[in-house]
N, C-alpha and C. Protein backbone atom coordinates (compact mmCIF):
# COMPACT_ATOMS: atom_id res chain seq x y z
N UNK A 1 31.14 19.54 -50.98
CA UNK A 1 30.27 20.63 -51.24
C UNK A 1 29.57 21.02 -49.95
N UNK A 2 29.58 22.43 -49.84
CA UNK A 2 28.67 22.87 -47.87
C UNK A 2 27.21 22.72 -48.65
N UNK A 3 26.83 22.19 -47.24
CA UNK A 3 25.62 22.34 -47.62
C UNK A 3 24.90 23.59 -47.03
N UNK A 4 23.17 23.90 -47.94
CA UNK A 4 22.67 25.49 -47.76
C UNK A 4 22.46 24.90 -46.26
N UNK A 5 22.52 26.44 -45.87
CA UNK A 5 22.10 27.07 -44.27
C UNK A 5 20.44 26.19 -43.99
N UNK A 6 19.38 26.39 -44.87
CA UNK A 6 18.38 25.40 -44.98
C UNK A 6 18.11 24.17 -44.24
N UNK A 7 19.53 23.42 -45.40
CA UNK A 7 19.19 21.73 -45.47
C UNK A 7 20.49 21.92 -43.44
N UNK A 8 21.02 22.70 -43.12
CA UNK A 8 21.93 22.75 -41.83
C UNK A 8 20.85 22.49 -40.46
N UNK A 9 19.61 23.61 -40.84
CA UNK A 9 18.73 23.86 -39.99
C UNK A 9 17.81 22.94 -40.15
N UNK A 10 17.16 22.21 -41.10
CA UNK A 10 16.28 21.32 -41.75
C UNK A 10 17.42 19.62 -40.62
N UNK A 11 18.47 19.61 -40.55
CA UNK A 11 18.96 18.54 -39.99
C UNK A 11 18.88 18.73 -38.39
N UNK A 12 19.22 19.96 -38.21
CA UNK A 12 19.56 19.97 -36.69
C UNK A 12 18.03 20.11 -36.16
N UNK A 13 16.96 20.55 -37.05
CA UNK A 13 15.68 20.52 -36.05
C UNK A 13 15.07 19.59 -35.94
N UNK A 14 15.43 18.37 -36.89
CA UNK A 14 15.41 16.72 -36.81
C UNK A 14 15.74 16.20 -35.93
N UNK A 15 17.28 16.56 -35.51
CA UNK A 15 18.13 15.95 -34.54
C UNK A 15 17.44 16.35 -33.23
N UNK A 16 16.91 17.75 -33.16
CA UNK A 16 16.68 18.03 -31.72
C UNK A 16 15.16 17.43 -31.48
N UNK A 17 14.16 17.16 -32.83
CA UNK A 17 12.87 16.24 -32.38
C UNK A 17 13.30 15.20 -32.09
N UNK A 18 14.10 14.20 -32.87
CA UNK A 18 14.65 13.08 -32.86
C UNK A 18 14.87 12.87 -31.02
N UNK A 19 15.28 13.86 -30.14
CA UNK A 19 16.13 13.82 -28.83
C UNK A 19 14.62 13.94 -28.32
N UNK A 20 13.81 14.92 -28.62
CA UNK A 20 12.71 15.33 -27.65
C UNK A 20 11.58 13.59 -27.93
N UNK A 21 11.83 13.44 -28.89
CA UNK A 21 10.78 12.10 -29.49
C UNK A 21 10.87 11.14 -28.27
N UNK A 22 12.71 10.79 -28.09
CA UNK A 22 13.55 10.10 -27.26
C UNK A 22 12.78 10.10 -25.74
N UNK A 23 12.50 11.45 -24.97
CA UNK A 23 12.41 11.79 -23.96
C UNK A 23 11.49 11.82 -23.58
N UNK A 24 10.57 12.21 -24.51
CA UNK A 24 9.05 11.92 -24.48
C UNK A 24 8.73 10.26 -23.91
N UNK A 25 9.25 9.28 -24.67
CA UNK A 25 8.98 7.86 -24.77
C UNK A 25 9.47 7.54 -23.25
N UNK A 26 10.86 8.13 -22.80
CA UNK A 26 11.51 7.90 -21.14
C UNK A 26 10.44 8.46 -20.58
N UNK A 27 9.23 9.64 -20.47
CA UNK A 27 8.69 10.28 -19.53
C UNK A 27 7.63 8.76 -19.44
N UNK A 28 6.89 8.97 -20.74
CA UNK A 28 5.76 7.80 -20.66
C UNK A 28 6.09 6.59 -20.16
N UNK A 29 7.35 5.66 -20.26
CA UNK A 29 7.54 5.03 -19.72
C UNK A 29 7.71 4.97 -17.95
N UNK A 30 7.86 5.81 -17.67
CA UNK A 30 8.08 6.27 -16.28
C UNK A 30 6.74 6.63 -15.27
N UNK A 31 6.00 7.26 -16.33
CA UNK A 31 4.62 7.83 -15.87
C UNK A 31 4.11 6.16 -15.83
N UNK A 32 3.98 5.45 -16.54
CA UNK A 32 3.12 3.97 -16.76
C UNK A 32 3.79 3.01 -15.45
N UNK A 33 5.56 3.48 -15.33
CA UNK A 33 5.93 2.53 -13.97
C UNK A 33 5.53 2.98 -12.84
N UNK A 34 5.09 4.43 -12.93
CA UNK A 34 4.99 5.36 -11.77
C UNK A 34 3.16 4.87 -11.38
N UNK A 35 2.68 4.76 -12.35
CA UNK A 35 0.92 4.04 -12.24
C UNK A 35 0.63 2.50 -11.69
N UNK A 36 1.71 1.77 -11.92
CA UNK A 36 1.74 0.84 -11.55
C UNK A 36 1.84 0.46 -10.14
N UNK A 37 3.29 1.60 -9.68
CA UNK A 37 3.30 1.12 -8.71
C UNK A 37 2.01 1.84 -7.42
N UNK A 38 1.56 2.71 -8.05
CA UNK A 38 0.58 3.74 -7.17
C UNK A 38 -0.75 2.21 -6.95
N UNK A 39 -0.59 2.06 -7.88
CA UNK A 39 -1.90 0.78 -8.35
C UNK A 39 -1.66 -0.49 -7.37
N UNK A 40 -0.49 -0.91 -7.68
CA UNK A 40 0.21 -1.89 -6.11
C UNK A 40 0.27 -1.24 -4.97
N UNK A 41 0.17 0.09 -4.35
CA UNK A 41 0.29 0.48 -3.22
C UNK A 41 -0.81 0.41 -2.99
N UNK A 42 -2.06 0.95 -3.78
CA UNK A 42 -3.24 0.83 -3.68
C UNK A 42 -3.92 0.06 -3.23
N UNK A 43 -3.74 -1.31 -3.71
CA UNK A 43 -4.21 -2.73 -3.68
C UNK A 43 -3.56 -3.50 -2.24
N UNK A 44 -1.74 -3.07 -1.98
CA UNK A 44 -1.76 -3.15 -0.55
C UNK A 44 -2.19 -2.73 0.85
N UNK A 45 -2.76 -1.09 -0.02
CA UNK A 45 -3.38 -0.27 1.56
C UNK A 45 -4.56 -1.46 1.61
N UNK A 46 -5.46 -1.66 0.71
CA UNK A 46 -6.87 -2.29 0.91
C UNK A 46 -6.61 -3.47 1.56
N UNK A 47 -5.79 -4.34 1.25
CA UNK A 47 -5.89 -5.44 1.82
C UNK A 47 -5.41 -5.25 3.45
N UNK A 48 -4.77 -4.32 3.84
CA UNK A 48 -4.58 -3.58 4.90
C UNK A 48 -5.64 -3.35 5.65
N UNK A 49 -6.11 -2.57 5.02
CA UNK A 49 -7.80 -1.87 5.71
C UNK A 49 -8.75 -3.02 5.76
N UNK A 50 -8.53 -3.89 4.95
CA UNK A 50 -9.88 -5.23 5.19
C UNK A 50 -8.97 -6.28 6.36
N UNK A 51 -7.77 -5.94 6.79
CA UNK A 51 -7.52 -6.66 7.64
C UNK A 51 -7.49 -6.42 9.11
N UNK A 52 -7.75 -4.61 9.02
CA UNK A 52 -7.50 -3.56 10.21
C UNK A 52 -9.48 -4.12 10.51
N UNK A 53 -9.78 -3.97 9.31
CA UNK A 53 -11.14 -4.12 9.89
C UNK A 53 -11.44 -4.93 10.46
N UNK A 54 -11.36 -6.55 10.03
CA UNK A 54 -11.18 -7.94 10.67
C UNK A 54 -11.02 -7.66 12.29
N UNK A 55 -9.82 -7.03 11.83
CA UNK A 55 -9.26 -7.42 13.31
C UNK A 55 -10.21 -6.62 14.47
N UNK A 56 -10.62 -5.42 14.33
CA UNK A 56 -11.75 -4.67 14.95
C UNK A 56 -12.45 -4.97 15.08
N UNK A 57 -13.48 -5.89 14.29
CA UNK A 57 -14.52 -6.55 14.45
C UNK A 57 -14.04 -7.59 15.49
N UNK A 58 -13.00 -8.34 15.44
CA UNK A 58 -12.78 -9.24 16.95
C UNK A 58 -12.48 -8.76 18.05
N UNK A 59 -11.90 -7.42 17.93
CA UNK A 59 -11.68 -6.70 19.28
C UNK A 59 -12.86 -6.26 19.73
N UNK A 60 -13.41 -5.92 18.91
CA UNK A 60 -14.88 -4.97 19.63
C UNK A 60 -15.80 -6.64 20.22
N UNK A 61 -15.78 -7.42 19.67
CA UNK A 61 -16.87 -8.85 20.04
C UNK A 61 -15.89 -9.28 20.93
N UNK A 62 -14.93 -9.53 21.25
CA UNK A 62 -14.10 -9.52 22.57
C UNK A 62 -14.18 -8.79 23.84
N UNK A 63 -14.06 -7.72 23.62
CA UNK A 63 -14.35 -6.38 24.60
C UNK A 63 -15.70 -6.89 24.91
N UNK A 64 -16.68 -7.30 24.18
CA UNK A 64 -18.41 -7.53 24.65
C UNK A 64 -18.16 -8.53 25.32
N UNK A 65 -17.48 -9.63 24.74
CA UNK A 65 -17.70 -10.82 25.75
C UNK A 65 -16.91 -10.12 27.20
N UNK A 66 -15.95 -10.13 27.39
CA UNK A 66 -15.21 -9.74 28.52
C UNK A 66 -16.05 -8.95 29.44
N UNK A 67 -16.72 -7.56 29.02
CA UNK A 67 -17.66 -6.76 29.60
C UNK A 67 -18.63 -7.73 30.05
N UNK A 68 -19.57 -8.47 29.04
CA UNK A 68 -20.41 -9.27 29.48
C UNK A 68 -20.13 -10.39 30.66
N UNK A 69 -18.69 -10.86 30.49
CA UNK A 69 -18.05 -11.81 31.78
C UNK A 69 -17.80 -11.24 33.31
N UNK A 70 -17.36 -9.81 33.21
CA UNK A 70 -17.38 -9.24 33.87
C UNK A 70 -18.68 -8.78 35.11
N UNK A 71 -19.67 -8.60 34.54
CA UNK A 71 -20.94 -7.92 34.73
C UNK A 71 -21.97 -9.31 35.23
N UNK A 72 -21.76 -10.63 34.49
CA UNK A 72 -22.27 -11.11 34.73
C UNK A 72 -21.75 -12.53 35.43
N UNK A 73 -20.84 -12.73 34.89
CA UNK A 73 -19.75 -14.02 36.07
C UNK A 73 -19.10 -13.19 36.52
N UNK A 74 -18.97 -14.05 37.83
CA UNK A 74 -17.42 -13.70 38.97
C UNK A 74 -16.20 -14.11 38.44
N UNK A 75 -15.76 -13.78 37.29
CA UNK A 75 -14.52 -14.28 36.86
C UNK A 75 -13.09 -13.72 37.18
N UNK A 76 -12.12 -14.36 37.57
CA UNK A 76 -11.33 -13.86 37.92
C UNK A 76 -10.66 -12.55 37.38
N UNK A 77 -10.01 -11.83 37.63
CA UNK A 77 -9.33 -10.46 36.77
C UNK A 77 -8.58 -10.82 35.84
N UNK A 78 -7.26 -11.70 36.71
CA UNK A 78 -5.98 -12.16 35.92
C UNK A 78 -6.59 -12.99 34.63
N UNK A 79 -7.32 -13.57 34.46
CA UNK A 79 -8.17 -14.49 33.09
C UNK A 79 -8.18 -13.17 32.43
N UNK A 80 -8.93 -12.48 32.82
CA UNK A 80 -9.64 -11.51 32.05
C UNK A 80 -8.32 -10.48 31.17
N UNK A 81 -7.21 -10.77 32.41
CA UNK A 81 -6.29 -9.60 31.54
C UNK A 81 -5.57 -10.59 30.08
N UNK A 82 -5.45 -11.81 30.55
CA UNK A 82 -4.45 -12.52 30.00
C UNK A 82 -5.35 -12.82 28.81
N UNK A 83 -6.48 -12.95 28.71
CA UNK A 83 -7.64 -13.31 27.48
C UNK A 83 -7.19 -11.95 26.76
N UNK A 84 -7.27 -10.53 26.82
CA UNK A 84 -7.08 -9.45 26.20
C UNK A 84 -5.72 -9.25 25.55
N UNK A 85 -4.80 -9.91 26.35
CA UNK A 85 -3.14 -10.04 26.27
C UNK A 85 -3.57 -10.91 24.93
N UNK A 86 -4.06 -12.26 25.04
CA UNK A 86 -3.85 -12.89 23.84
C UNK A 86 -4.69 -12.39 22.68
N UNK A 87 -5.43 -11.91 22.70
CA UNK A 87 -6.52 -11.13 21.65
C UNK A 87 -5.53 -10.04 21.24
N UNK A 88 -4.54 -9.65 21.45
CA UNK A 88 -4.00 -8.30 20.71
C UNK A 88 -2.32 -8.67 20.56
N UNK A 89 -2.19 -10.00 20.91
CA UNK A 89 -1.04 -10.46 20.35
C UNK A 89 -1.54 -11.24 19.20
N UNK A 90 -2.59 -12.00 19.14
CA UNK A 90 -2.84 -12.15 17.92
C UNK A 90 -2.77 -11.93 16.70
N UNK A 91 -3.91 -10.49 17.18
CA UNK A 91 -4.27 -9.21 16.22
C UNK A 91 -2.69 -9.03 15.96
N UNK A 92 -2.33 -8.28 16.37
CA UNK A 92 -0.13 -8.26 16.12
C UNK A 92 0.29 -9.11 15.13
N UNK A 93 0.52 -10.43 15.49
CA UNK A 93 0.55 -11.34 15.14
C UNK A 93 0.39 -11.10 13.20
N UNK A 94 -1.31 -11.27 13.45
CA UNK A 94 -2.05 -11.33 11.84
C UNK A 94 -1.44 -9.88 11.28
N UNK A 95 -1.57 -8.80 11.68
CA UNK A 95 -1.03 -7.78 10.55
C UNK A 95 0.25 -7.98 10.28
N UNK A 96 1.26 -8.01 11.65
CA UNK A 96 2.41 -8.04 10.99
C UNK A 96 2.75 -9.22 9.82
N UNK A 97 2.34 -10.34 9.79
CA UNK A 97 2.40 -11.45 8.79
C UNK A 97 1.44 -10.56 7.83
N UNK A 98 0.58 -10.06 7.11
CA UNK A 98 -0.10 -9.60 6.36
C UNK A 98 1.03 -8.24 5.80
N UNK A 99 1.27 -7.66 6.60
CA UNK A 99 2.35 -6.82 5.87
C UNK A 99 3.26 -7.13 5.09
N UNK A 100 4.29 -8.12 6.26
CA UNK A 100 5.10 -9.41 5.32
C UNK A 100 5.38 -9.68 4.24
N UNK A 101 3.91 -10.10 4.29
CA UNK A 101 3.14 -11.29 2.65
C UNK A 101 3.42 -10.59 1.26
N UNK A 102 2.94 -8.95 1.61
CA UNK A 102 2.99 -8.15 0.37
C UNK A 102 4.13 -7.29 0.39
């Protein structure tokens, strides 16, 4: 027996919520992986920035001592360069392992 034009349209506008229901659930799922990972990038810039800071705070109290060695001992140059050499291979050092990590 055909069925009425109705119960034809009454199925297929099922079928096509049924698909949109489907797609809906793929967006949200996607939007929630897409938050997550914004949320982990997030949490890696910071630990970034609290380590950029670190490290500034020893460069700048470095730079003082050195200025201050400078100004006030006769210290040799070559010390002075090779102390700065190791202060920013360090610094190097700590971010790139901090990048690494995460």
């Amino acid at each position: 027996r055909m069925e009425s034009r109705s119960q034809l349209y009454y199925r297929d506008h099922e079928e096509e919520l049924n698909e949109l229901s489907n797609k809906i659930a793929i967006l949200k799922d996607l939007s929630s992986d897409l938050g997550t990972t914004v949320q982990d990038q997030d949490d890696l810039l910071g630990s970034v920035g609290d380590s950029m800071s670190t490290t500034s705070a020893a460069i700048h109290k470095t730079a003082e001592k050195v200025s201050y060695m400078i100004h006030h001992k006769k210290v040799s140059l070559i010390y002075i360069v090779l102390l700065v050499l190791v202060v920013f291979l360090i610094a190097y050092m700590l971010i790139s392992y901090l990048l690494r990590s995460h």
